[in-house]
PDB file of N, CA and C in Angstrom:
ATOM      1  N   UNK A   1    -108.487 -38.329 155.325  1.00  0.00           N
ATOM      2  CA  UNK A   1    -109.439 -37.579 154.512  1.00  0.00           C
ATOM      3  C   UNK A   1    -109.774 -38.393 153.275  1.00  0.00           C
ATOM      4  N   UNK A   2    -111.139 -38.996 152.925  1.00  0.00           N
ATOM      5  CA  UNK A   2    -111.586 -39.447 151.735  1.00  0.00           C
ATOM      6  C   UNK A   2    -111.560 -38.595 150.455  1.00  0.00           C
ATOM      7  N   UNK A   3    -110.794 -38.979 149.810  1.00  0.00           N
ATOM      8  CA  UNK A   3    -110.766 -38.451 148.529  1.00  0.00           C
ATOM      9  C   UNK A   3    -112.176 -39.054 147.557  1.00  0.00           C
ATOM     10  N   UNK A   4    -112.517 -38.501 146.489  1.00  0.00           N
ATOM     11  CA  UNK A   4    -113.236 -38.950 145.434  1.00  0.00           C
ATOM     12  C   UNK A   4    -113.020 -38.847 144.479  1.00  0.00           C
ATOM     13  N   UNK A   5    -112.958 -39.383 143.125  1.00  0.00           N
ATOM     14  CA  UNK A   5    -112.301 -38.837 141.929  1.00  0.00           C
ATOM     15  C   UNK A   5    -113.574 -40.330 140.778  1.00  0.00           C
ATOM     16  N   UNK A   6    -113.837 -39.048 140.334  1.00  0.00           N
ATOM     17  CA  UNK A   6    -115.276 -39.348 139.616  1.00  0.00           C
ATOM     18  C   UNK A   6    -114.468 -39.297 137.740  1.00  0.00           C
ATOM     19  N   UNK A   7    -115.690 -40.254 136.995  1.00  0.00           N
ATOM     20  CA  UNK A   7    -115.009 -40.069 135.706  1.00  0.00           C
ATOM     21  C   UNK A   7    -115.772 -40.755 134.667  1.00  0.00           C
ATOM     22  N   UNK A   8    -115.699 -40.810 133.692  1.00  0.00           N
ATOM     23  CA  UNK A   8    -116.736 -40.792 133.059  1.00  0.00           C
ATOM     24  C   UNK A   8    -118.013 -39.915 132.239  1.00  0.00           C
ATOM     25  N   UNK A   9    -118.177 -38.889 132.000  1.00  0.00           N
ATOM     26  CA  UNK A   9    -118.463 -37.512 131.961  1.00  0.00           C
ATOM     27  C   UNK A   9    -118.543 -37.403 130.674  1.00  0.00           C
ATOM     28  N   UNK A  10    -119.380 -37.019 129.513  1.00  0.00           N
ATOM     29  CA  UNK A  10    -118.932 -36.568 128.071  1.00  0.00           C
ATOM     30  C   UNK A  10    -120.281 -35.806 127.590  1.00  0.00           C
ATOM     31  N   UNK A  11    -119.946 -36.135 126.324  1.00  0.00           N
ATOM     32  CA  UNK A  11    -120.887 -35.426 125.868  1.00  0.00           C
ATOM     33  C   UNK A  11    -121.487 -36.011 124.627  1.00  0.00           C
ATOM     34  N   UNK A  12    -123.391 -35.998 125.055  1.00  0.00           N
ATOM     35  CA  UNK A  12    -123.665 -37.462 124.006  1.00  0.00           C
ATOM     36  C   UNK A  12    -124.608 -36.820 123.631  1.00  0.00           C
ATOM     37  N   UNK A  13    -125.617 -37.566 122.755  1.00  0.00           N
ATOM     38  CA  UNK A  13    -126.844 -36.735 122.412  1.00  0.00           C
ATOM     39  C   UNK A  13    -127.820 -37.894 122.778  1.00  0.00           C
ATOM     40  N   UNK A  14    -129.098 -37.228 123.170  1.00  0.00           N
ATOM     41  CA  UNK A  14    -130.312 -37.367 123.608  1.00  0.00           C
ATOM     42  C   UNK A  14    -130.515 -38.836 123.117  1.00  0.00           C
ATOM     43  N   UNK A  15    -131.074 -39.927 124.519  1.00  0.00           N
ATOM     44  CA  UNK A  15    -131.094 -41.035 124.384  1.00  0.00           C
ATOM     45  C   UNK A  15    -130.111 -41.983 124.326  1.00  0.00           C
ATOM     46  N   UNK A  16    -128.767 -41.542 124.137  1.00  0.00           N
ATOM     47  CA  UNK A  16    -127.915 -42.289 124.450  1.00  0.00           C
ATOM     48  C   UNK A  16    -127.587 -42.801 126.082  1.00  0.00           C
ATOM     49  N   UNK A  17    -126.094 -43.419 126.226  1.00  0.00           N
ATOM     50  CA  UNK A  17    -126.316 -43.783 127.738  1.00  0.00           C
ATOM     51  C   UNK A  17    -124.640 -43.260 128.493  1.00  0.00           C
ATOM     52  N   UNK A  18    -124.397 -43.176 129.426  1.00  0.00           N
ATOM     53  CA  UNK A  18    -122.896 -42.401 129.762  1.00  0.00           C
ATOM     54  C   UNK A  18    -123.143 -43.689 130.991  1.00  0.00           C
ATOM     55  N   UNK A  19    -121.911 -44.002 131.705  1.00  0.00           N
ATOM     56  CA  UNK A  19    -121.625 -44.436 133.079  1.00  0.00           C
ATOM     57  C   UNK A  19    -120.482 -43.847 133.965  1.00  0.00           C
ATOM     58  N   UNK A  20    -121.027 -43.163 135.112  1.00  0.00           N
ATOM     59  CA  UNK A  20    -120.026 -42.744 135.448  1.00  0.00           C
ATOM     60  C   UNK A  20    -119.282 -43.356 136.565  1.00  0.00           C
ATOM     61  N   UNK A  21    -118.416 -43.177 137.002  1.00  0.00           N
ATOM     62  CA  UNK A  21    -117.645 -43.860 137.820  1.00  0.00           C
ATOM     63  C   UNK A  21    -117.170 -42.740 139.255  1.00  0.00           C
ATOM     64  N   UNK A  22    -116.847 -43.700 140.187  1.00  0.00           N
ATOM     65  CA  UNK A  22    -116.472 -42.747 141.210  1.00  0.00           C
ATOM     66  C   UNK A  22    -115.400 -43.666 142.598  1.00  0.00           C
ATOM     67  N   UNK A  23    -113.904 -43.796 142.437  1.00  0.00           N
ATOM     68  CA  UNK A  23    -113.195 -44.288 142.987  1.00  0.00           C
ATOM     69  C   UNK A  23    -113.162 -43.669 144.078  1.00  0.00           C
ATOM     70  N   UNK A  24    -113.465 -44.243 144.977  1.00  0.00           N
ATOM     71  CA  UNK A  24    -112.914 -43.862 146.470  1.00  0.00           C
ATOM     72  C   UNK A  24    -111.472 -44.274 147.497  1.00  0.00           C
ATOM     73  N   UNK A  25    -110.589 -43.349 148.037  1.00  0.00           N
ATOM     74  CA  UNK A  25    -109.386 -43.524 148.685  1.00  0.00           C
ATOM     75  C   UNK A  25    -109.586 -44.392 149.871  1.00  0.00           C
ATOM     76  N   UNK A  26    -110.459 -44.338 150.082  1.00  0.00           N
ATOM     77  CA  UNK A  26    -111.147 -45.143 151.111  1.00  0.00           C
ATOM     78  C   UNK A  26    -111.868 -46.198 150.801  1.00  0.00           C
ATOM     79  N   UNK A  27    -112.279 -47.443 151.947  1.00  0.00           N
ATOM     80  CA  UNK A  27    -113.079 -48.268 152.020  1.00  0.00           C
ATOM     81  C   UNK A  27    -114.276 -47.574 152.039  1.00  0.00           C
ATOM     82  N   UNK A  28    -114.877 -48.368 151.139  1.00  0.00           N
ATOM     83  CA  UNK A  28    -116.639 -47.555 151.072  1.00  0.00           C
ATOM     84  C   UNK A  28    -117.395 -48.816 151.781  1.00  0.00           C
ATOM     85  N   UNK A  29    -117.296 -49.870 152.361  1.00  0.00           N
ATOM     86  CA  UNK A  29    -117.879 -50.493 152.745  1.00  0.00           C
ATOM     87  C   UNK A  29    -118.855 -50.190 154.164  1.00  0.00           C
ATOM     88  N   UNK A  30    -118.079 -49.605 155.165  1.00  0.00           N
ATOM     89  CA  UNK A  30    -118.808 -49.182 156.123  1.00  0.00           C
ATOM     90  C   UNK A  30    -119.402 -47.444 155.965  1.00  0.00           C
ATOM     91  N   UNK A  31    -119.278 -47.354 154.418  1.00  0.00           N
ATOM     92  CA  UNK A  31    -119.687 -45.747 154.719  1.00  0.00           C
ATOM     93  C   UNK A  31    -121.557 -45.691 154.274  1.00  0.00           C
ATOM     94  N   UNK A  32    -121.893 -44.990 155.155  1.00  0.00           N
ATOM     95  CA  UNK A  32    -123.221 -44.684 155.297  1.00  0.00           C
ATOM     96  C   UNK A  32    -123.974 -44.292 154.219  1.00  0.00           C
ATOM     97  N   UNK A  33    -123.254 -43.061 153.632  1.00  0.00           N
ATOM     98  CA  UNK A  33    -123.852 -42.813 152.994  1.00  0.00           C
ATOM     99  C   UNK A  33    -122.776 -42.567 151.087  1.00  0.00           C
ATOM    100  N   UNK A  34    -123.287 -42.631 149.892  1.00  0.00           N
ATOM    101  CA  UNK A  34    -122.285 -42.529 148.745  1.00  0.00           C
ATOM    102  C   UNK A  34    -123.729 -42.400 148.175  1.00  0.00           C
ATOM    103  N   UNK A  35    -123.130 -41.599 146.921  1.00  0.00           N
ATOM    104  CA  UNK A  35    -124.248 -41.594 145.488  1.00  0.00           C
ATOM    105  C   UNK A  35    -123.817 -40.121 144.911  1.00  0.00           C
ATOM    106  N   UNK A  36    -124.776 -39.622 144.044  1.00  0.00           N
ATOM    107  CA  UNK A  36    -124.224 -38.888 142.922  1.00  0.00           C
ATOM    108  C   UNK A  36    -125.357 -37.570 143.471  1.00  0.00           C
ATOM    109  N   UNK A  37    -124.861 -36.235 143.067  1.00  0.00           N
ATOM    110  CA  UNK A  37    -125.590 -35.323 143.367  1.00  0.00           C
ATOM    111  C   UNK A  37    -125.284 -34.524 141.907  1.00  0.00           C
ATOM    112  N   UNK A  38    -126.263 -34.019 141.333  1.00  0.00           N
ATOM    113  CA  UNK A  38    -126.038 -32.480 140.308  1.00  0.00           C
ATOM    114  C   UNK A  38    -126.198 -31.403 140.247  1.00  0.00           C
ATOM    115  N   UNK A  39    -125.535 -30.593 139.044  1.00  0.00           N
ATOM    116  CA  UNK A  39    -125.797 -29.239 139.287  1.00  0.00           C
ATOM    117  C   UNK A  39    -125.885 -28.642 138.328  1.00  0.00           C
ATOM    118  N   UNK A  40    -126.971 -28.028 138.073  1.00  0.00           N
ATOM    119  CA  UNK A  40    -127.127 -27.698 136.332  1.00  0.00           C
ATOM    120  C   UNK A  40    -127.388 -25.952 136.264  1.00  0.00           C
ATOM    121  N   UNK A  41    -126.671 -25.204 135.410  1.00  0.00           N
ATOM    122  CA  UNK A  41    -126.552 -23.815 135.459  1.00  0.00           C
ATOM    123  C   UNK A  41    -127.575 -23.225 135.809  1.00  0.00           C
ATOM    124  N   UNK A  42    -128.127 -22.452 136.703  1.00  0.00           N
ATOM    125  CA  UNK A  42    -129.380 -21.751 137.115  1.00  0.00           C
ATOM    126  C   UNK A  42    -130.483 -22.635 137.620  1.00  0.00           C
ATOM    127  N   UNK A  43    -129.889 -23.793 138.217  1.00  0.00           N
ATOM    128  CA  UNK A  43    -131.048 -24.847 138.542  1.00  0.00           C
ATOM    129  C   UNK A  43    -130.413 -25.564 140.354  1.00  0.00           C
ATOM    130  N   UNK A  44    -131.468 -25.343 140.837  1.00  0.00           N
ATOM    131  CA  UNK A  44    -130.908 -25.861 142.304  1.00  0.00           C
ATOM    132  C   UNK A  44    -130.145 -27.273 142.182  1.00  0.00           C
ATOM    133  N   UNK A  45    -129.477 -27.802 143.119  1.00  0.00           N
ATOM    134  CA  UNK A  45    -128.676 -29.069 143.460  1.00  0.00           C
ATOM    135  C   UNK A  45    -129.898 -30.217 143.423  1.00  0.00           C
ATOM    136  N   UNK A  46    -129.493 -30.934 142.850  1.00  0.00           N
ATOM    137  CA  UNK A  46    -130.526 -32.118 143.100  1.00  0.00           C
ATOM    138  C   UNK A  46    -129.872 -33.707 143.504  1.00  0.00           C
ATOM    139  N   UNK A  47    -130.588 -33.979 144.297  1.00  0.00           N
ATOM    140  CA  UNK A  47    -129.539 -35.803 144.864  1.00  0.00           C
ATOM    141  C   UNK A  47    -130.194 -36.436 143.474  1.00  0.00           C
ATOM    142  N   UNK A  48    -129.496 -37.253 143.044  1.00  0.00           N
ATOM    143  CA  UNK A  48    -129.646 -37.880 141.691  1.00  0.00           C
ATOM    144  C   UNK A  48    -129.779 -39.130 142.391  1.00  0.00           C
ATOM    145  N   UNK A  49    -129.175 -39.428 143.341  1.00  0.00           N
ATOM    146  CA  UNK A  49    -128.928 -41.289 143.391  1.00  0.00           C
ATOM    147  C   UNK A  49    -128.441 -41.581 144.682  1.00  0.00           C
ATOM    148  N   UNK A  50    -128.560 -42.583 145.488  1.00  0.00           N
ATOM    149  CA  UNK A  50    -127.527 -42.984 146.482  1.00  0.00           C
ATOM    150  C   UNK A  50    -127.756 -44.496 146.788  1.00  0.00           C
ATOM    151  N   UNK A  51    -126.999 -45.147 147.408  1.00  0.00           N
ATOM    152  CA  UNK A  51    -126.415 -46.209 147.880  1.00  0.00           C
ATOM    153  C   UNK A  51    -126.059 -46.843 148.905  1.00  0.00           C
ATOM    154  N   UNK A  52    -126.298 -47.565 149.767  1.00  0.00           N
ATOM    155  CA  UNK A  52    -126.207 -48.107 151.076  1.00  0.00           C
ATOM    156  C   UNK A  52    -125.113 -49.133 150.779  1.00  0.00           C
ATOM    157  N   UNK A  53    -123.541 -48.618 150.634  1.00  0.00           N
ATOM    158  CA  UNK A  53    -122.662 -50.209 150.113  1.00  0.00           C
ATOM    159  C   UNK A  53    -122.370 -51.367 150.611  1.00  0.00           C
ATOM    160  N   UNK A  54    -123.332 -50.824 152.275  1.00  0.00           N
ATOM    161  CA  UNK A  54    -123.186 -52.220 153.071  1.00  0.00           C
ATOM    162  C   UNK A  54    -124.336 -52.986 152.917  1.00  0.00           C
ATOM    163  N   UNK A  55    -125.773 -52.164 153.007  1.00  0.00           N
ATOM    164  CA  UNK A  55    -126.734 -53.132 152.526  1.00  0.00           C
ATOM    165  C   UNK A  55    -127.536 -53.588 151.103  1.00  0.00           C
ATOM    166  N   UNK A  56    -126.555 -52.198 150.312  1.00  0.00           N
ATOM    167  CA  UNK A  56    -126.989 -52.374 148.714  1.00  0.00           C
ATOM    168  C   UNK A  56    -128.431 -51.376 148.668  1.00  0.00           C
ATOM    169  N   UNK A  57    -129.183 -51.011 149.441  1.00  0.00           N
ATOM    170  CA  UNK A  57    -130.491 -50.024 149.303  1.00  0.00           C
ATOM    171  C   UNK A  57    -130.055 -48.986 148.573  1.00  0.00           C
ATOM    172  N   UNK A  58    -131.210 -48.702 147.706  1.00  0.00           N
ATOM    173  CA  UNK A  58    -130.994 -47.446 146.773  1.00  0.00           C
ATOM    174  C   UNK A  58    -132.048 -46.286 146.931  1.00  0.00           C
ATOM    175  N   UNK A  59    -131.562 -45.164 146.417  1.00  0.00           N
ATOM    176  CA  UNK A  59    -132.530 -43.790 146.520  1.00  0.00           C
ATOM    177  C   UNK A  59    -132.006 -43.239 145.180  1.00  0.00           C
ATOM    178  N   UNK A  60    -133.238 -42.855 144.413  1.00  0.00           N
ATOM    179  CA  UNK A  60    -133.591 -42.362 143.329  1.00  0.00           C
ATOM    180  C   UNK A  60    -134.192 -41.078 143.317  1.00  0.00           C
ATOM    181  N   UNK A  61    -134.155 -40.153 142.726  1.00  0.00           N
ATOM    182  CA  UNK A  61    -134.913 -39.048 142.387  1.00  0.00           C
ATOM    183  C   UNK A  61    -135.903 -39.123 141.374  1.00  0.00           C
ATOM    184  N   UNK A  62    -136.929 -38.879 141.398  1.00  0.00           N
ATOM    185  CA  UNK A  62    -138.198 -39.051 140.157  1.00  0.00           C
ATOM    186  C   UNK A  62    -137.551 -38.811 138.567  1.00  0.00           C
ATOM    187  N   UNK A  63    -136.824 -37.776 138.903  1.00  0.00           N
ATOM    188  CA  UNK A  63    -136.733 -37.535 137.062  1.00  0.00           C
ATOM    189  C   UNK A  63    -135.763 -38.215 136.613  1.00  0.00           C
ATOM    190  N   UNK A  64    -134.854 -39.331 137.492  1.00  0.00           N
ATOM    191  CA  UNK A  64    -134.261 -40.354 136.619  1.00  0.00           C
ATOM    192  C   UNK A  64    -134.661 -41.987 137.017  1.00  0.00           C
ATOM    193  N   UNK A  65    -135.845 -42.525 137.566  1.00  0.00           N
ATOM    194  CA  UNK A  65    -136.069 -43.490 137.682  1.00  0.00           C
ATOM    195  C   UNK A  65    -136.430 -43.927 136.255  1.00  0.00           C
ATOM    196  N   UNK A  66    -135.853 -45.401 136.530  1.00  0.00           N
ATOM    197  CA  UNK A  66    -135.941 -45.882 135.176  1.00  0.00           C
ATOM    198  C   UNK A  66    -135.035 -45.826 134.436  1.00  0.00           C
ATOM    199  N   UNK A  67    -134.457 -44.653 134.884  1.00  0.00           N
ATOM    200  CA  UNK A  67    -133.492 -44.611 134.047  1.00  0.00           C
ATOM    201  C   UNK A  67    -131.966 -44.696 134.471  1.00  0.00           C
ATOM    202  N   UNK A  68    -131.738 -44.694 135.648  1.00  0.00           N
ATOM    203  CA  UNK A  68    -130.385 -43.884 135.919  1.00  0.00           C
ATOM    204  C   UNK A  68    -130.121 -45.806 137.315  1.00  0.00           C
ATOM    205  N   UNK A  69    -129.051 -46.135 137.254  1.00  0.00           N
ATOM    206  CA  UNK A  69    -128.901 -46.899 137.915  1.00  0.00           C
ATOM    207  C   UNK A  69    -127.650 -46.943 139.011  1.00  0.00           C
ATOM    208  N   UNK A  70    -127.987 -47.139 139.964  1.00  0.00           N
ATOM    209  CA  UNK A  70    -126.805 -46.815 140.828  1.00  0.00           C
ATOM    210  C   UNK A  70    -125.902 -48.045 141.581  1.00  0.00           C
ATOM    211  N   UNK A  71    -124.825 -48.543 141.130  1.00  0.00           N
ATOM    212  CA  UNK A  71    -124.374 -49.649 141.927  1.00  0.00           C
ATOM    213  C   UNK A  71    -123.059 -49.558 142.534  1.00  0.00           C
ATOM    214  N   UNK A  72    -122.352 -50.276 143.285  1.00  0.00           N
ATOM    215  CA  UNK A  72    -121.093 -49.963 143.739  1.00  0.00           C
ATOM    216  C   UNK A  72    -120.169 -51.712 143.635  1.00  0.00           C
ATOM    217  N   UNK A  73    -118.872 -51.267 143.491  1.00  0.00           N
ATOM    218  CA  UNK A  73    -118.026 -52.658 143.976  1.00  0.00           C
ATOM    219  C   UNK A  73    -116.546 -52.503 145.026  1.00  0.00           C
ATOM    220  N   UNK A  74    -117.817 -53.145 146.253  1.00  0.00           N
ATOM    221  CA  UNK A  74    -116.914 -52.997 147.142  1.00  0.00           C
ATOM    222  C   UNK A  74    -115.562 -53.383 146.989  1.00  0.00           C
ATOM    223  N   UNK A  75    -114.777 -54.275 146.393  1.00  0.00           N
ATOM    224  CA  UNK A  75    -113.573 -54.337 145.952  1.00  0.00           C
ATOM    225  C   UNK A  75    -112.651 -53.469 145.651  1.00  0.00           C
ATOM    226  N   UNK A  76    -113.220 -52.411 144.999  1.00  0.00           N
ATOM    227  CA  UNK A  76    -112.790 -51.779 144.003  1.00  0.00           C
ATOM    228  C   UNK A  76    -113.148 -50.033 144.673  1.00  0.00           C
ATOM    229  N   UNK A  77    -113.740 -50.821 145.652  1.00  0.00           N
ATOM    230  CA  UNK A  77    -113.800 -48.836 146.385  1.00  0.00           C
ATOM    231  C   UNK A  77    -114.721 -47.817 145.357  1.00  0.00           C
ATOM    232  N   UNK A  78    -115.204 -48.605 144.348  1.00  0.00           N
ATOM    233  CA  UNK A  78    -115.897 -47.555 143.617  1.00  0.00           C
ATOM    234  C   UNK A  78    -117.958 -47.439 143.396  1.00  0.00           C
ATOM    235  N   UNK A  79    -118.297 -46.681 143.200  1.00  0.00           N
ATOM    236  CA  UNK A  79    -119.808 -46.546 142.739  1.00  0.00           C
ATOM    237  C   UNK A  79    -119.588 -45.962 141.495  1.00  0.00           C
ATOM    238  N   UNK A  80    -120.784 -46.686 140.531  1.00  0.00           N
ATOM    239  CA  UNK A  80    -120.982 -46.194 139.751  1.00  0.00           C
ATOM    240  C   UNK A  80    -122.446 -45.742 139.329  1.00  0.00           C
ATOM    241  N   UNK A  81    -122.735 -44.885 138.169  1.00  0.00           N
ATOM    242  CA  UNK A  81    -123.871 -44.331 137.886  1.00  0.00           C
ATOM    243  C   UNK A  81    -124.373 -44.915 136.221  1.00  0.00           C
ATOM    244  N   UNK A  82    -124.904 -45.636 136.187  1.00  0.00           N
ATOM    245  CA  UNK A  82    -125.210 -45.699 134.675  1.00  0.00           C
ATOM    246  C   UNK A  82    -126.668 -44.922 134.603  1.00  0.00           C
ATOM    247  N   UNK A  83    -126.148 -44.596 133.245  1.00  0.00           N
ATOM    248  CA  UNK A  83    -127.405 -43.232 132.633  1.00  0.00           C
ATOM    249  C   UNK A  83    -127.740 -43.741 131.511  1.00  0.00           C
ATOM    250  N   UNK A  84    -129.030 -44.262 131.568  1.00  0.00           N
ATOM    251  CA  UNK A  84    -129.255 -44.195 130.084  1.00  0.00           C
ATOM    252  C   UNK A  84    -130.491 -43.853 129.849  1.00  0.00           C
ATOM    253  N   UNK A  85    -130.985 -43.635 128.414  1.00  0.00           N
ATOM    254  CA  UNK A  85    -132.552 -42.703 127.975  1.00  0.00           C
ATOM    255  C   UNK A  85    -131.610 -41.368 127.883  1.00  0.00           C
ATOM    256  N   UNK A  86    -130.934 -40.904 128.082  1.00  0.00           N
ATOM    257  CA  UNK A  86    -129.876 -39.585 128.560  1.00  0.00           C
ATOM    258  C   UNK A  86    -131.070 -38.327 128.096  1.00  0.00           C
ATOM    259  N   UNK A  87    -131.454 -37.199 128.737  1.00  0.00           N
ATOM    260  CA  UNK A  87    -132.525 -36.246 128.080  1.00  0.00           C
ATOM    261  C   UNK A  87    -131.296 -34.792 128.163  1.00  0.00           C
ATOM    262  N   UNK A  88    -131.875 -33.920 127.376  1.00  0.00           N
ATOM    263  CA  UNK A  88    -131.043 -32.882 127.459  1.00  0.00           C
ATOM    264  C   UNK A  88    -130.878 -32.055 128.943  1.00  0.00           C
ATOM    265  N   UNK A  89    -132.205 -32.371 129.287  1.00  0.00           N
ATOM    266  CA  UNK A  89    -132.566 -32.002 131.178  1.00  0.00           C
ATOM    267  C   UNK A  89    -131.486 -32.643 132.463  1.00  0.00           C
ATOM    268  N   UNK A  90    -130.917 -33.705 131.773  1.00  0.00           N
ATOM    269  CA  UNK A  90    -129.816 -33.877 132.587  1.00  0.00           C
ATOM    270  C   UNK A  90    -128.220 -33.478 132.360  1.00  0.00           C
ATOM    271  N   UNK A  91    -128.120 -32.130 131.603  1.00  0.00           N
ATOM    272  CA  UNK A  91    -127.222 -31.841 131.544  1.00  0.00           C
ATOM    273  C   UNK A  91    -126.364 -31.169 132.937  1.00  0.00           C
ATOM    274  N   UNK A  92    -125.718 -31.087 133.378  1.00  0.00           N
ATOM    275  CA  UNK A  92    -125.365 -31.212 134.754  1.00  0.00           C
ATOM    276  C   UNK A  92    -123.679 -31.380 134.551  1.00  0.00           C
ATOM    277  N   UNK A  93    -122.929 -30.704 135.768  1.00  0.00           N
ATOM    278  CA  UNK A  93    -122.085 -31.184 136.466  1.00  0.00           C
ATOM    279  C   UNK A  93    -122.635 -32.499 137.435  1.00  0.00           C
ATOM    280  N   UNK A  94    -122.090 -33.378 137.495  1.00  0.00           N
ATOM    281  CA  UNK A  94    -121.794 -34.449 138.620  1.00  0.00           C
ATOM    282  C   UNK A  94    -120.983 -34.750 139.185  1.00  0.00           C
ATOM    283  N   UNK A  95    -121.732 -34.515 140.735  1.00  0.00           N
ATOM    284  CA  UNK A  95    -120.664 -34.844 142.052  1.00  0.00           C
ATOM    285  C   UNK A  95    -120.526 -36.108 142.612  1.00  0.00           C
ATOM    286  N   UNK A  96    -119.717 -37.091 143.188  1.00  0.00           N
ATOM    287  CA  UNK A  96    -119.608 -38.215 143.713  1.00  0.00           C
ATOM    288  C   UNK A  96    -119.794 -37.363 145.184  1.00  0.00           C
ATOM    289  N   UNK A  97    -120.725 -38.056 146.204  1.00  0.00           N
ATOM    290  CA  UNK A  97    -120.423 -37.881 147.611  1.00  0.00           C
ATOM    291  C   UNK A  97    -120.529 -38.923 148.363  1.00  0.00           C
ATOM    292  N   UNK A  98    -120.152 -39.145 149.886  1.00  0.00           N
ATOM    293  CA  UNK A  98    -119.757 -40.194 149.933  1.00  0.00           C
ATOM    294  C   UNK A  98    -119.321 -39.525 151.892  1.00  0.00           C
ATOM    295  N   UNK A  99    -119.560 -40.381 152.928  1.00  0.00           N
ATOM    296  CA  UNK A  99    -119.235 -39.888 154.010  1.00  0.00           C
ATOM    297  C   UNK A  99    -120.555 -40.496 154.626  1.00  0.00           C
ATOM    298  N   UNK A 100    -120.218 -40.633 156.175  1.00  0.00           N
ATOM    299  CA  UNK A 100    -121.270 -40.537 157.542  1.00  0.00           C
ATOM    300  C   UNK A 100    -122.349 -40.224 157.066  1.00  0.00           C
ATOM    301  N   UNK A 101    -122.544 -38.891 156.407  1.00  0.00           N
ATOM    302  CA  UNK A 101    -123.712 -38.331 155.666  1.00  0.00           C
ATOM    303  C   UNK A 101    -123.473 -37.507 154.573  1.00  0.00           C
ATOM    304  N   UNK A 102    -122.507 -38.129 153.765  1.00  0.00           N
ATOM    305  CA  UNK A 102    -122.465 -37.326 152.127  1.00  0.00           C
ATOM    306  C   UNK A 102    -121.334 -36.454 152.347  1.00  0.00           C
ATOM    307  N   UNK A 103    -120.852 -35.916 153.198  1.00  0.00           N
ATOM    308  CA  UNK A 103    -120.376 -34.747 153.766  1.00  0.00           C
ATOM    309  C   UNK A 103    -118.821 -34.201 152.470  1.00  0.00           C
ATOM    310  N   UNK A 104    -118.231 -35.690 152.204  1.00  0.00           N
ATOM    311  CA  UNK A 104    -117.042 -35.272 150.888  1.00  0.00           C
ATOM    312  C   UNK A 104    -117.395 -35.234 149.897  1.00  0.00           C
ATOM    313  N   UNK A 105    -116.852 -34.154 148.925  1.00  0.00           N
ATOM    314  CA  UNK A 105    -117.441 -34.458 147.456  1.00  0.00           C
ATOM    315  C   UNK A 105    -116.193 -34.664 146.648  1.00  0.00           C
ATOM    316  N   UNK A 106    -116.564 -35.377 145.429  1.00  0.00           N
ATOM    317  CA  UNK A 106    -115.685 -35.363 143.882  1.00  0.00           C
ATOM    318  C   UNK A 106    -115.250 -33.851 143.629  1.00  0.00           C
ATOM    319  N   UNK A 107    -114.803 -34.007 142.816  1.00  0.00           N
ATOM    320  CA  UNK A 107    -114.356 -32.310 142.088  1.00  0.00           C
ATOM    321  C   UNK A 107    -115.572 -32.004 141.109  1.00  0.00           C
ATOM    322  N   UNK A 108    -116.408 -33.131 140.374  1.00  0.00           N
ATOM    323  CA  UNK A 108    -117.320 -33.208 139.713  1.00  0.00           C
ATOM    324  C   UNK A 108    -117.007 -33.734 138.002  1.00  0.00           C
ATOM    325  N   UNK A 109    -117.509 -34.374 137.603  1.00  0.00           N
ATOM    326  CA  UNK A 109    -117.683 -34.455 136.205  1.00  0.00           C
ATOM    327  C   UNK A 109    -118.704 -34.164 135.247  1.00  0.00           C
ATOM    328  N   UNK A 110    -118.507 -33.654 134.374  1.00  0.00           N
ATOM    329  CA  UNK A 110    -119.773 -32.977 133.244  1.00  0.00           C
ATOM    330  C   UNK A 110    -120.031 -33.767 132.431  1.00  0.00           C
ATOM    331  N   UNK A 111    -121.527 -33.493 132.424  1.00  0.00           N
ATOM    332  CA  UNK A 111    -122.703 -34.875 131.812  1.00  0.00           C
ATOM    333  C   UNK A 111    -122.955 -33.748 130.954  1.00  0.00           C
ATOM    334  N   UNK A 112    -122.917 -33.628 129.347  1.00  0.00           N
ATOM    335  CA  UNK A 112    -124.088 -32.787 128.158  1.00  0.00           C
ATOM    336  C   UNK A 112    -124.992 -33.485 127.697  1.00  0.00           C
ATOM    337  N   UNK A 113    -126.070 -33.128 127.584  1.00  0.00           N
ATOM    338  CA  UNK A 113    -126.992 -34.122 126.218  1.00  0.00           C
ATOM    339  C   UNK A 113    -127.153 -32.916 125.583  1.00  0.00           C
ATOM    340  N   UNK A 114    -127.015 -33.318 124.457  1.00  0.00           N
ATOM    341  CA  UNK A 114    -127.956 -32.430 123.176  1.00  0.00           C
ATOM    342  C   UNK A 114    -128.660 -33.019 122.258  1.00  0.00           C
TER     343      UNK A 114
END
């Protein structure tokens, strides 16, 4: 069973930048699919980001292009998320997922802007 354990998470104000991190128990090299999903109080789930760690391809969501960068090191079993421009609109829990098709998640870490 792939574990995830995500980190990085705080609380900044508007325009600053956070990076989050997301260690995997597993080799992420052959996994299909990894990237970051959120969840913001009274606001549907949104895929924020993902990652292809074997071929490096990325997927973005509109309201953080530009801004939000997604990379991984296979070494190290981990992806990370750098955020920066940070808007108060991305205040959110963040999930690491990661599986065949996303299928495990993190426990989540909390992103504030104010």
């Amino acid at each position: 069973h792939v574990q995830l354990v995500e980190s990085g998470g705080g609380s900044v104000q508007a325009g600053r930048s956070l990076r989050l991190s997301c260690a995997s128990s597993g080799s992420i090299v052959s996994t299909m699919c990894m990237g970051w999903v959120r969840q913001a109080p009274g606001k549907e789930r949104e895929g924020v980001a993902a990652i292809s760690p074997g071929s490096g391809g990325t997927y973005y969501a509109d309201s953080v292009k530009g801004r939000f960068t997604i990379s991984r090191d296979n070494t190290k079993n981990t992806v990370y998320l750098q955020m920066n421009s940070l808007k108060s609109e991305d205040t959110a829990l963040y999930y690491c997922v990661a599986g065949a098709s996303c299928e495990h998640w993190g426990q989540g870490t909390q992103v504030t802007v104010s």
